[in-house]
PDB file of N, CA and C in Angstrom:
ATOM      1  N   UNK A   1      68.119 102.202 103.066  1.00  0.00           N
ATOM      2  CA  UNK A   1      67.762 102.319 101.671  1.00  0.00           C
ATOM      3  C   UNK A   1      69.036 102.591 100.866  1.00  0.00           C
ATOM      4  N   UNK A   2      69.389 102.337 100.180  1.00  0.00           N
ATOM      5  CA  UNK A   2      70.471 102.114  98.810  1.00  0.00           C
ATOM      6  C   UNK A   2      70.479 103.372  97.868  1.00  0.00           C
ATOM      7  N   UNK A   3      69.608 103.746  97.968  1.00  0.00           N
ATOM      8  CA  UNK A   3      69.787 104.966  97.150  1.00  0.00           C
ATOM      9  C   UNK A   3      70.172 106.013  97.733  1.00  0.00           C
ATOM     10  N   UNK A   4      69.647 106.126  99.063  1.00  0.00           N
ATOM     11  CA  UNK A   4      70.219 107.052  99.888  1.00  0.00           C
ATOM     12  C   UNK A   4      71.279 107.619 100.163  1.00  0.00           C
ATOM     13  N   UNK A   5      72.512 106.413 100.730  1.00  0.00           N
ATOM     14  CA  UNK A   5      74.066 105.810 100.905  1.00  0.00           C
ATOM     15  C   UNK A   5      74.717 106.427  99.751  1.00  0.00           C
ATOM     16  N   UNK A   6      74.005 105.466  98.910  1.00  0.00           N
ATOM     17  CA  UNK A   6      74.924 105.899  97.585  1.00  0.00           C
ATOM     18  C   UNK A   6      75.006 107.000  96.872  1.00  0.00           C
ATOM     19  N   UNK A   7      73.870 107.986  97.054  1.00  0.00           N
ATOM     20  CA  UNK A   7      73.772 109.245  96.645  1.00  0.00           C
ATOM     21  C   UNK A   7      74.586 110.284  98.035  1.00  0.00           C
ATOM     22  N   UNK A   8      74.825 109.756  99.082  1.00  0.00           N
ATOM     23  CA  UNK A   8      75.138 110.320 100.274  1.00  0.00           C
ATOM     24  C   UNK A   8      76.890 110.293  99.792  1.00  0.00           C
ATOM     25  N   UNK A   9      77.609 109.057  99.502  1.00  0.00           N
ATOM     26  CA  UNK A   9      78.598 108.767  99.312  1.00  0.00           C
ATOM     27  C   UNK A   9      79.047 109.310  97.729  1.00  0.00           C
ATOM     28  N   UNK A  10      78.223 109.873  96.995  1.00  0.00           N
ATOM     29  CA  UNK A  10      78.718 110.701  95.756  1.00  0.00           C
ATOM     30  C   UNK A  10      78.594 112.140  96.265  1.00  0.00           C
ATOM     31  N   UNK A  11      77.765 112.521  97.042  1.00  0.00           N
ATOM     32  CA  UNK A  11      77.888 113.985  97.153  1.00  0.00           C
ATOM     33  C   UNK A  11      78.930 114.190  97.903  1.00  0.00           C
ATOM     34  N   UNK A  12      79.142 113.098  99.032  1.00  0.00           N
ATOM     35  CA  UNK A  12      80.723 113.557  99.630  1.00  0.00           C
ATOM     36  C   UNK A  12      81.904 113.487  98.807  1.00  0.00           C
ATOM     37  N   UNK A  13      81.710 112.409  97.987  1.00  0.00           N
ATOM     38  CA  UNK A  13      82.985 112.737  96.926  1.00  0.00           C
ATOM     39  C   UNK A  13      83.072 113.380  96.162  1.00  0.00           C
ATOM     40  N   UNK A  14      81.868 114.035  95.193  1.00  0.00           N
ATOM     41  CA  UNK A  14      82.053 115.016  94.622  1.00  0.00           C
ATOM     42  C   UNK A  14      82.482 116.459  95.029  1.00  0.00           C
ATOM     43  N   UNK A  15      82.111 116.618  96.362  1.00  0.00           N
ATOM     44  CA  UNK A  15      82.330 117.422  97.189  1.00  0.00           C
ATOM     45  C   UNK A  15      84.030 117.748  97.371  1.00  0.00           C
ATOM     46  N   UNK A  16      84.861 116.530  97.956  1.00  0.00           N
ATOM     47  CA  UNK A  16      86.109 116.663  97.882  1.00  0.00           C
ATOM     48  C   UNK A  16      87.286 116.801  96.875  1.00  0.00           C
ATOM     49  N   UNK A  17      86.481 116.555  95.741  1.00  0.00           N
ATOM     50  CA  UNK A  17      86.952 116.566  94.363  1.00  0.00           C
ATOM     51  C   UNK A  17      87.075 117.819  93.530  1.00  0.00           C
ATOM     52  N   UNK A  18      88.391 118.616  93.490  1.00  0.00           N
ATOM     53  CA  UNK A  18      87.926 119.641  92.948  1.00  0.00           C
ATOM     54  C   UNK A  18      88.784 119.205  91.375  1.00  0.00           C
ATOM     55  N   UNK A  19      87.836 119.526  90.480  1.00  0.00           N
ATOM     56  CA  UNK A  19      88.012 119.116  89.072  1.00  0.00           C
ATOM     57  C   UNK A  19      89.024 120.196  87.834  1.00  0.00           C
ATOM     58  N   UNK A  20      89.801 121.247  88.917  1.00  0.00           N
ATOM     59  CA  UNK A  20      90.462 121.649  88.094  1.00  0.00           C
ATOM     60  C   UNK A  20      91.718 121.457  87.382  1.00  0.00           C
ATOM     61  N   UNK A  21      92.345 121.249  86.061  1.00  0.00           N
ATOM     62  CA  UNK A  21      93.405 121.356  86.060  1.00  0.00           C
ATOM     63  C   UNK A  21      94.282 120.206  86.364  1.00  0.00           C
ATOM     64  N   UNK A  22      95.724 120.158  86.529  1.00  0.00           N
ATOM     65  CA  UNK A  22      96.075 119.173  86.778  1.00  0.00           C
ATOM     66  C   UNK A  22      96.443 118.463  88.158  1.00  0.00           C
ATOM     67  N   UNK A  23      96.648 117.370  88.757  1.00  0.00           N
ATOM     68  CA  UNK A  23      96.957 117.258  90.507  1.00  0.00           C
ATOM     69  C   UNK A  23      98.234 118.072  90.944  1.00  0.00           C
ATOM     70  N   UNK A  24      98.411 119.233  91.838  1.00  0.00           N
ATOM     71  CA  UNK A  24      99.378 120.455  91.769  1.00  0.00           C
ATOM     72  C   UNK A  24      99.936 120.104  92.963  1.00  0.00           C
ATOM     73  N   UNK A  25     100.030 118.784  93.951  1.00  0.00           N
ATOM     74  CA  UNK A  25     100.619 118.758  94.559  1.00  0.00           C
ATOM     75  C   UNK A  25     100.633 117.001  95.351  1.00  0.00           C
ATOM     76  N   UNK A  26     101.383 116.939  96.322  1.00  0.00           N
ATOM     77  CA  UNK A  26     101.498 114.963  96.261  1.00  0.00           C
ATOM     78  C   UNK A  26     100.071 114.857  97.137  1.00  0.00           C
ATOM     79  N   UNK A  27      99.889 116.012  98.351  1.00  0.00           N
ATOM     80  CA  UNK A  27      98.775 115.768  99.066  1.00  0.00           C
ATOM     81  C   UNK A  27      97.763 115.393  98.225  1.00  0.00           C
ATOM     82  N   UNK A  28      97.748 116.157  97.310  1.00  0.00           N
ATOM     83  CA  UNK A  28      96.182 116.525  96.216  1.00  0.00           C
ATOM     84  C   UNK A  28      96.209 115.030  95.915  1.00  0.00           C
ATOM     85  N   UNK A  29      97.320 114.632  94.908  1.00  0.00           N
ATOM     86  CA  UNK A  29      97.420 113.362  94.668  1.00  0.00           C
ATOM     87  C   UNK A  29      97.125 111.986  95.905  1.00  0.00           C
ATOM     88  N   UNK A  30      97.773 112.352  96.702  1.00  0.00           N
ATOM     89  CA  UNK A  30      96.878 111.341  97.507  1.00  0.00           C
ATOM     90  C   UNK A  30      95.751 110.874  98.062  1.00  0.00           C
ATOM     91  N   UNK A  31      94.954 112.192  97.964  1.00  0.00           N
ATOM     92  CA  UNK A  31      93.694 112.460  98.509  1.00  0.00           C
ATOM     93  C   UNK A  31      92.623 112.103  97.066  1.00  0.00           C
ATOM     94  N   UNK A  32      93.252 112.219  95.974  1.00  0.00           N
ATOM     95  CA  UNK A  32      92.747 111.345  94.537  1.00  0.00           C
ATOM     96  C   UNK A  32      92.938 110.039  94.741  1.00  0.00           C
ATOM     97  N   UNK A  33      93.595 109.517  95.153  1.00  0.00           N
ATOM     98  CA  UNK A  33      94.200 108.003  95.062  1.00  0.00           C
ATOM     99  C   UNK A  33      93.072 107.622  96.174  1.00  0.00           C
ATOM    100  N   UNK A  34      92.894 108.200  97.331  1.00  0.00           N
ATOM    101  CA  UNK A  34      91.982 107.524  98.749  1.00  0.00           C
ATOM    102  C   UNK A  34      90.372 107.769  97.731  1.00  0.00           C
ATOM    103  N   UNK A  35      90.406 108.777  96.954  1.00  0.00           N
ATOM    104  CA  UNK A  35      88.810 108.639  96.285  1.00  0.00           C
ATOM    105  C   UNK A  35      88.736 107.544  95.564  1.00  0.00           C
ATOM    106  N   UNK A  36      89.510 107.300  95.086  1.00  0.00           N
ATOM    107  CA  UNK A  36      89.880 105.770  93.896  1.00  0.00           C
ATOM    108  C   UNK A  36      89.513 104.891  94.310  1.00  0.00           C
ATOM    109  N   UNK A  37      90.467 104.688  95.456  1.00  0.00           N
ATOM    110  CA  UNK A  37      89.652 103.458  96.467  1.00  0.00           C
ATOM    111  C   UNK A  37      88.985 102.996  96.933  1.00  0.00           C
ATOM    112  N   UNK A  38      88.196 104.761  97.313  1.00  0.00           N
ATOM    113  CA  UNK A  38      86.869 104.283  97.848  1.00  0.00           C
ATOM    114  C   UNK A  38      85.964 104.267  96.579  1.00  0.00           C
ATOM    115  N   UNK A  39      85.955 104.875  95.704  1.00  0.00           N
ATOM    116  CA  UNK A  39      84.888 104.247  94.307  1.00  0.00           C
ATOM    117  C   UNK A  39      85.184 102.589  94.469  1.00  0.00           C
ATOM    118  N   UNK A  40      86.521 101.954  94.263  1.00  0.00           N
ATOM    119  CA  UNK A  40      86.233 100.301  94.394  1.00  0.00           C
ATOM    120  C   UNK A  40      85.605 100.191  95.003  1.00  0.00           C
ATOM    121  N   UNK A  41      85.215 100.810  96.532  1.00  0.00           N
ATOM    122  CA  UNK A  41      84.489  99.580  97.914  1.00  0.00           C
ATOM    123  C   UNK A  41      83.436 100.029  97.414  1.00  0.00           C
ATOM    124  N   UNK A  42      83.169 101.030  96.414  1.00  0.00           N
ATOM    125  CA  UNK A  42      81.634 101.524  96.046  1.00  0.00           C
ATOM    126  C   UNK A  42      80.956 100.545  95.296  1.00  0.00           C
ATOM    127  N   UNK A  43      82.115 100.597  94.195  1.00  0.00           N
ATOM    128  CA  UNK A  43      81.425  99.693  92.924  1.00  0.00           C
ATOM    129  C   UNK A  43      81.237  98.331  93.484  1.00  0.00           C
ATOM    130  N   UNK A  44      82.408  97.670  94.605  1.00  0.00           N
ATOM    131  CA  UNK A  44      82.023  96.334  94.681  1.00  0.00           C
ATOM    132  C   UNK A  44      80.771  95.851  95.864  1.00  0.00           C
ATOM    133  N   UNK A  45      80.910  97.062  96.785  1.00  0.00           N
ATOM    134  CA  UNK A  45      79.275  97.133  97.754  1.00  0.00           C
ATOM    135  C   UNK A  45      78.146  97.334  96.323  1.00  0.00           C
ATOM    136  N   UNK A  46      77.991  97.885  95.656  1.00  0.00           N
ATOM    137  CA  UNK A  46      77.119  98.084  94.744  1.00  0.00           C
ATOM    138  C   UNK A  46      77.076  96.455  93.727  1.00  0.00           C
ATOM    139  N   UNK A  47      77.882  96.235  93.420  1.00  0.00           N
ATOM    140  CA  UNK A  47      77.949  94.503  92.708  1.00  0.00           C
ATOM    141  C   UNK A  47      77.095  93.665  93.618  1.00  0.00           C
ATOM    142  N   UNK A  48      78.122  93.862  94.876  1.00  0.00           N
ATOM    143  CA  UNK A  48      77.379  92.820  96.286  1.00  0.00           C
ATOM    144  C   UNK A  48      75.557  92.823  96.538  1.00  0.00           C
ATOM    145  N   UNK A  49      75.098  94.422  96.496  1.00  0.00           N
ATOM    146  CA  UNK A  49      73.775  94.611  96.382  1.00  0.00           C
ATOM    147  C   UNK A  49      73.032  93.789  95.843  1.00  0.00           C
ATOM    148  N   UNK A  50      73.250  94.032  94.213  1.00  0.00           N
ATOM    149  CA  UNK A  50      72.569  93.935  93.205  1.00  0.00           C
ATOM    150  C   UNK A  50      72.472  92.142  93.244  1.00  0.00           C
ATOM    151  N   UNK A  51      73.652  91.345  93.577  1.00  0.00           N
ATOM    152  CA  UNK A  51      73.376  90.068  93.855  1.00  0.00           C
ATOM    153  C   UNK A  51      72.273  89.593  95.238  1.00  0.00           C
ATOM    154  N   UNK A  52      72.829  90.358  96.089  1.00  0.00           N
ATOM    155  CA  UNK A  52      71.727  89.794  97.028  1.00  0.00           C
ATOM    156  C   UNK A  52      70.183  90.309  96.673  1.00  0.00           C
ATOM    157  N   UNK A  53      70.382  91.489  95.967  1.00  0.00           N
ATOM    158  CA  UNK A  53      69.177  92.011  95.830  1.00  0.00           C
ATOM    159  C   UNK A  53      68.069  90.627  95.445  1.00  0.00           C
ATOM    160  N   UNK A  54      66.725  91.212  95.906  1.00  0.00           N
ATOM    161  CA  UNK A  54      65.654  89.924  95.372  1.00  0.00           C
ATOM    162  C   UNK A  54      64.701  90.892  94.802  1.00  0.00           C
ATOM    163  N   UNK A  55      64.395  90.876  93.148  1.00  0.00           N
ATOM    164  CA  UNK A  55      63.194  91.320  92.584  1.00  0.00           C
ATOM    165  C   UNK A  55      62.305  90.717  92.625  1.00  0.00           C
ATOM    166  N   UNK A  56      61.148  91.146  93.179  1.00  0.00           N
ATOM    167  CA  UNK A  56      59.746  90.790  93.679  1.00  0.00           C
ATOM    168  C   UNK A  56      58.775  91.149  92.346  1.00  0.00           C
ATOM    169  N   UNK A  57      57.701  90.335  91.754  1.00  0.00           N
ATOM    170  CA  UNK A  57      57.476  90.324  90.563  1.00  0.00           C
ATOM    171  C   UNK A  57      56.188  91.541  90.709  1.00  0.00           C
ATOM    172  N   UNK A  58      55.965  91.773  91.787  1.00  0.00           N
ATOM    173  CA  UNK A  58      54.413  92.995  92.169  1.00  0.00           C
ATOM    174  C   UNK A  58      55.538  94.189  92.759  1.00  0.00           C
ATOM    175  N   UNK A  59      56.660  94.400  92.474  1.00  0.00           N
ATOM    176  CA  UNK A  59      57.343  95.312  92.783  1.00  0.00           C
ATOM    177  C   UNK A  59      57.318  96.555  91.922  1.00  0.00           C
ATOM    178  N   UNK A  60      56.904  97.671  91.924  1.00  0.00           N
ATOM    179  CA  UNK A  60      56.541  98.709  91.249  1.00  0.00           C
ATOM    180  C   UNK A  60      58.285  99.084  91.171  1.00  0.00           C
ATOM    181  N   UNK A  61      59.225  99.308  91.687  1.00  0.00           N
ATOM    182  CA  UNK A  61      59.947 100.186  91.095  1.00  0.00           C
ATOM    183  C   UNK A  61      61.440  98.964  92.112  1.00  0.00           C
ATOM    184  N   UNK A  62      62.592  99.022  91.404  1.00  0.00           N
ATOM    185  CA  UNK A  62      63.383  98.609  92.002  1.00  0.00           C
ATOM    186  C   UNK A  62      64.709  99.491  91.693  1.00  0.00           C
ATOM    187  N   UNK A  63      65.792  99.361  92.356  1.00  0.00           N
ATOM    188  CA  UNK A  63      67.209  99.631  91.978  1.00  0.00           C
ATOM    189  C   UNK A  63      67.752  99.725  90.972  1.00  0.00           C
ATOM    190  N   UNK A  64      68.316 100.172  90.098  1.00  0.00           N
ATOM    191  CA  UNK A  64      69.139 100.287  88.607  1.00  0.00           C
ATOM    192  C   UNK A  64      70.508 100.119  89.122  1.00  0.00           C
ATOM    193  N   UNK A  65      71.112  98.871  89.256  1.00  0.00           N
ATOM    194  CA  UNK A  65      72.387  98.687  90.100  1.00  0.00           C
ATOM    195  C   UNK A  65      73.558  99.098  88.866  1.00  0.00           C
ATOM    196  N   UNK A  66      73.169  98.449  87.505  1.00  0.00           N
ATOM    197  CA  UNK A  66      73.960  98.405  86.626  1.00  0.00           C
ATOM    198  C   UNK A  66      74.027 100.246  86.023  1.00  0.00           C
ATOM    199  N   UNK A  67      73.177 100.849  85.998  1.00  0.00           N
ATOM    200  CA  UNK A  67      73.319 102.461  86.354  1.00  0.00           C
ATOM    201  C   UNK A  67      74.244 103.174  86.942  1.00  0.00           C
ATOM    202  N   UNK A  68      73.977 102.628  88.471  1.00  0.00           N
ATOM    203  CA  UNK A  68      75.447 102.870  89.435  1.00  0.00           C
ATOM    204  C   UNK A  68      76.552 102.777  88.953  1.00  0.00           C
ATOM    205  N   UNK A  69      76.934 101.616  88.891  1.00  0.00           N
ATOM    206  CA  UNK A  69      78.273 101.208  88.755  1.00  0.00           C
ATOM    207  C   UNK A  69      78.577 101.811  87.204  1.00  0.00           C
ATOM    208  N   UNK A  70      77.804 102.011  86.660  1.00  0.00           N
ATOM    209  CA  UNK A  70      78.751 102.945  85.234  1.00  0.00           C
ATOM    210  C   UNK A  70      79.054 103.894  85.386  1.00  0.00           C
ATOM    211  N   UNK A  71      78.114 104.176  86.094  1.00  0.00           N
ATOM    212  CA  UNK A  71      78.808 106.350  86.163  1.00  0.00           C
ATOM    213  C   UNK A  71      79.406 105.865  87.570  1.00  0.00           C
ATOM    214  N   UNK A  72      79.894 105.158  87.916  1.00  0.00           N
ATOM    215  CA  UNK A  72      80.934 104.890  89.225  1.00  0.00           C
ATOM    216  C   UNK A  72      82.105 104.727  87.984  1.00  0.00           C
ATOM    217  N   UNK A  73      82.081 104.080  87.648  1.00  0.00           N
ATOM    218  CA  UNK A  73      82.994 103.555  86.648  1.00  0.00           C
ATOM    219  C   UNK A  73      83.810 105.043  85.166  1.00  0.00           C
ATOM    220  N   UNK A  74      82.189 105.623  85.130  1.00  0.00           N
ATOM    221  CA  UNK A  74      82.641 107.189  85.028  1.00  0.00           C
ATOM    222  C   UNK A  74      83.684 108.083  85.360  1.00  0.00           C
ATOM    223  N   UNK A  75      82.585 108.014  86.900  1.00  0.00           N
ATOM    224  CA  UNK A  75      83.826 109.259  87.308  1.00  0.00           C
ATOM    225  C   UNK A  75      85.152 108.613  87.961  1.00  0.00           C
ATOM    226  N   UNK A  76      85.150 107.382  88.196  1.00  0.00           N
ATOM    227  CA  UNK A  76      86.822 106.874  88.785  1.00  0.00           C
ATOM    228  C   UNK A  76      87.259 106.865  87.009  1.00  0.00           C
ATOM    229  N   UNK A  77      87.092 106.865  86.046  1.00  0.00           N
ATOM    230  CA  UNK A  77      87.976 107.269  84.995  1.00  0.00           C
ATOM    231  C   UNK A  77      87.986 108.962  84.749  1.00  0.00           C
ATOM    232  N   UNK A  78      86.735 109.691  85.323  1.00  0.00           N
ATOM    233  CA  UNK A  78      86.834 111.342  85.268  1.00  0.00           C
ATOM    234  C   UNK A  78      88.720 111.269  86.156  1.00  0.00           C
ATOM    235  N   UNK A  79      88.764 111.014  87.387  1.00  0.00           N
ATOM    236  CA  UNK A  79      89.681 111.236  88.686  1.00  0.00           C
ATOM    237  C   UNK A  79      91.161 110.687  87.774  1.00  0.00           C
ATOM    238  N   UNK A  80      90.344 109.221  87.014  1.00  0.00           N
ATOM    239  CA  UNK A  80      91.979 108.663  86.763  1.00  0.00           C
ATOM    240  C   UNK A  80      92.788 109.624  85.585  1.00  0.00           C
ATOM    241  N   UNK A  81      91.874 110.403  84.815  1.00  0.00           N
ATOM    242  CA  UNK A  81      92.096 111.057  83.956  1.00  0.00           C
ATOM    243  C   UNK A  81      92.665 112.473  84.094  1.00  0.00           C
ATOM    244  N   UNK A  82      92.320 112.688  84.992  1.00  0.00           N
ATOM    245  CA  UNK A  82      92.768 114.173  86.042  1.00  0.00           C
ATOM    246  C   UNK A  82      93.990 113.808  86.481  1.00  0.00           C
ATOM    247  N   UNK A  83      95.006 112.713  87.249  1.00  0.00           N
ATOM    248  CA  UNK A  83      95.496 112.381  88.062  1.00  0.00           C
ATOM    249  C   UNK A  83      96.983 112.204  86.645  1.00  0.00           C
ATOM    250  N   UNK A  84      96.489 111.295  85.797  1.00  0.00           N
ATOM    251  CA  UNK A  84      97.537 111.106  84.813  1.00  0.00           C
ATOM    252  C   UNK A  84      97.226 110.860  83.641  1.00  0.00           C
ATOM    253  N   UNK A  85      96.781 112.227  82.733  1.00  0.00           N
ATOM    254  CA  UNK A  85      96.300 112.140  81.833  1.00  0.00           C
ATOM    255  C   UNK A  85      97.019 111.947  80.453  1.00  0.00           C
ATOM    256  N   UNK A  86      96.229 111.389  79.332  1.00  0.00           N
ATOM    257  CA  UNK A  86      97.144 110.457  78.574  1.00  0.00           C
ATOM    258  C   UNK A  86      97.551 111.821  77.259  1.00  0.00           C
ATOM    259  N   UNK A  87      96.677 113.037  77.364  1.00  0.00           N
ATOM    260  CA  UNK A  87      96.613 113.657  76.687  1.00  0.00           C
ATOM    261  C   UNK A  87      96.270 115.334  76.577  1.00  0.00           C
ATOM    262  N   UNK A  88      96.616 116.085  76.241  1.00  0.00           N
ATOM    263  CA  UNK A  88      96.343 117.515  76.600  1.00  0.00           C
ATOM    264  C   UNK A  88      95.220 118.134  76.048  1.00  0.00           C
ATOM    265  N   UNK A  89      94.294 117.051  75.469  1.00  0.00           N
ATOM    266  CA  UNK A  89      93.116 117.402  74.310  1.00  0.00           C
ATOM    267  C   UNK A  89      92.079 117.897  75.422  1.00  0.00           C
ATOM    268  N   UNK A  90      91.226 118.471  75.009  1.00  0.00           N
ATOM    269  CA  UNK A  90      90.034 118.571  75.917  1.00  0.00           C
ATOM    270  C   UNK A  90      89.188 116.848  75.659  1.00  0.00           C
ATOM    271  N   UNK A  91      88.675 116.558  76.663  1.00  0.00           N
ATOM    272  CA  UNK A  91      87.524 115.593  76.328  1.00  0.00           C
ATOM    273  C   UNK A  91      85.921 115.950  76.703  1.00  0.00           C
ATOM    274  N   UNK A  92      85.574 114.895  76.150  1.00  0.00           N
ATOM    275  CA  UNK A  92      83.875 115.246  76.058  1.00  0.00           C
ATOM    276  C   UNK A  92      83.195 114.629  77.080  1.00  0.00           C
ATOM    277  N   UNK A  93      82.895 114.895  78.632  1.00  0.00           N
ATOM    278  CA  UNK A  93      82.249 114.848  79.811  1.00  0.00           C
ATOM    279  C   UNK A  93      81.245 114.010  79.589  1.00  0.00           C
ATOM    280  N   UNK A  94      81.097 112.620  80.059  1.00  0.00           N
ATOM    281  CA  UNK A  94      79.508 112.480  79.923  1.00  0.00           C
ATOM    282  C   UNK A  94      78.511 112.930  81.267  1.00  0.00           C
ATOM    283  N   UNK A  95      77.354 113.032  80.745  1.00  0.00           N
ATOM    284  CA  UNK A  95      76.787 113.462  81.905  1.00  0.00           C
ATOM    285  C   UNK A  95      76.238 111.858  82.376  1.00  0.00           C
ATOM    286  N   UNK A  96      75.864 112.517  83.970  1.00  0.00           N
ATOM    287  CA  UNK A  96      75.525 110.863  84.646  1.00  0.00           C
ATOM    288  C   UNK A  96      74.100 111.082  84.865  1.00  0.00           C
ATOM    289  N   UNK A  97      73.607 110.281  84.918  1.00  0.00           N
ATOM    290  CA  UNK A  97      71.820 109.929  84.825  1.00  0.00           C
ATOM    291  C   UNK A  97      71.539 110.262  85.905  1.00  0.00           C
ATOM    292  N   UNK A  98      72.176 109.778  87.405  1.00  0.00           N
ATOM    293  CA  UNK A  98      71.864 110.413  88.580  1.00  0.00           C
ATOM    294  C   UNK A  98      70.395 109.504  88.975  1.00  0.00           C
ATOM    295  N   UNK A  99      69.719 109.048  88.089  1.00  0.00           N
ATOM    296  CA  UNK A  99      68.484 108.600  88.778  1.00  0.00           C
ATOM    297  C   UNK A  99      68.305 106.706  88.600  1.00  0.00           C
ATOM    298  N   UNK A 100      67.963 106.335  89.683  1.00  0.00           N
ATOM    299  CA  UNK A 100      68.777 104.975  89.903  1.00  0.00           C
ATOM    300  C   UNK A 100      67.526 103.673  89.815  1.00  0.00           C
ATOM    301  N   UNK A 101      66.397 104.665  90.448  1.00  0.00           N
ATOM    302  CA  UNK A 101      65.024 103.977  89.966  1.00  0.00           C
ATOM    303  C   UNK A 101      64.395 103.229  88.617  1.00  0.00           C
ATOM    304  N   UNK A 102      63.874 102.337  88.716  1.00  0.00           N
ATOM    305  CA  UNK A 102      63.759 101.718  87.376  1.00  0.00           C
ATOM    306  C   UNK A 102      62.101 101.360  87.590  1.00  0.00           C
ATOM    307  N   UNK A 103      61.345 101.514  86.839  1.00  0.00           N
ATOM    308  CA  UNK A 103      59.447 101.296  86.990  1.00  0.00           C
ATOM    309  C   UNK A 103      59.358  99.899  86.513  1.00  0.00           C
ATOM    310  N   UNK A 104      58.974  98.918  87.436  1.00  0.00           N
ATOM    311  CA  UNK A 104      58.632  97.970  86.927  1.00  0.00           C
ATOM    312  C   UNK A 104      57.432  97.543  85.957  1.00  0.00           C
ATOM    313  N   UNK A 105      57.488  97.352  85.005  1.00  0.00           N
ATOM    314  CA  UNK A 105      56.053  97.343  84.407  1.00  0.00           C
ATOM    315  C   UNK A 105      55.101  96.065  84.944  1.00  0.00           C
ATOM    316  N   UNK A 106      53.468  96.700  85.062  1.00  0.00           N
ATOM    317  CA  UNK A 106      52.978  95.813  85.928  1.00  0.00           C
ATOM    318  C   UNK A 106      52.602  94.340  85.259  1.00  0.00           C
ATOM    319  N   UNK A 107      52.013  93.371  85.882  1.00  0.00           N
ATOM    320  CA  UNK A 107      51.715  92.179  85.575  1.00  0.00           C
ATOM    321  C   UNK A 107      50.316  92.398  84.545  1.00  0.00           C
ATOM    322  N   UNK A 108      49.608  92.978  85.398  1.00  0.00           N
ATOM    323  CA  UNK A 108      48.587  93.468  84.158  1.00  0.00           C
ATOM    324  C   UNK A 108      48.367  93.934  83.011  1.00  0.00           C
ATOM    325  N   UNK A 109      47.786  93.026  82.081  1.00  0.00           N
ATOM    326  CA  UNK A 109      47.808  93.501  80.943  1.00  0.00           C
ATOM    327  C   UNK A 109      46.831  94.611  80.536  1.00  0.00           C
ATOM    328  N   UNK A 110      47.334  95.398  79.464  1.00  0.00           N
ATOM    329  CA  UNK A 110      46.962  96.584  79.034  1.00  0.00           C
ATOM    330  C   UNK A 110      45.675  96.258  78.419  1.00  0.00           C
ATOM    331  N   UNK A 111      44.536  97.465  78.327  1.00  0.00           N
ATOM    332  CA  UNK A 111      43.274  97.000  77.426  1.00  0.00           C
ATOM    333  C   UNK A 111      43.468  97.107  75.922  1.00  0.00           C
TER     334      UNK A 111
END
């Protein structure tokens, strides 16, 4: 299941990510750069999905692929922004939706 993985593969990265301050050392920095990377194989396994994916028209609920990949797209600019930031301002965090499900509305029409 897809939601699983991918929620499995953000909690480990959020996990390794500590969001303070600036990168205080080359390890730190490298260990930002290997998260970077792996957000690409994220976002582009997540692209790959969403193409093979097949929506079934009696399908009650499917994937929100395009969901993913923004707040993927998020937080690899949260990391890139941490790593070499363009500015000393505070910025304004967005929060991520976190929920990936989408309700298909049914074929049946309403009374």
């Amino acid at each position: 299941m897809p939601y699983t993985f991918f929620r499995s593969c953000f909690l480990f990265l959020l996990i390794t990510f500590n969001s303070g301050g600036y990168a205080a050392s080359a390890h730190e920095q490298d260990q930002l750069s290997l998260i970077l990377q792996q957000f690409d194989t994220l976002e582009r396994l997540a692209t790959q999905a969403e193409a093979a994916s097949t929506a079934e028209p009696d399908d009650r609920y499917r994937f929100d692929y395009s969901r993913l990949i923004r707040d993927l797209q998020s937080i690899r600019s949260g990391v890139r922004g941490y790593v070499s930031p363009s500015r000393a301002q505070p910025r304004d965090p967005a929060e991520l939706v976190g929920n990936y499900r989408i309700d298909t509305p049914s074929a049946e029409s309403s009374p």
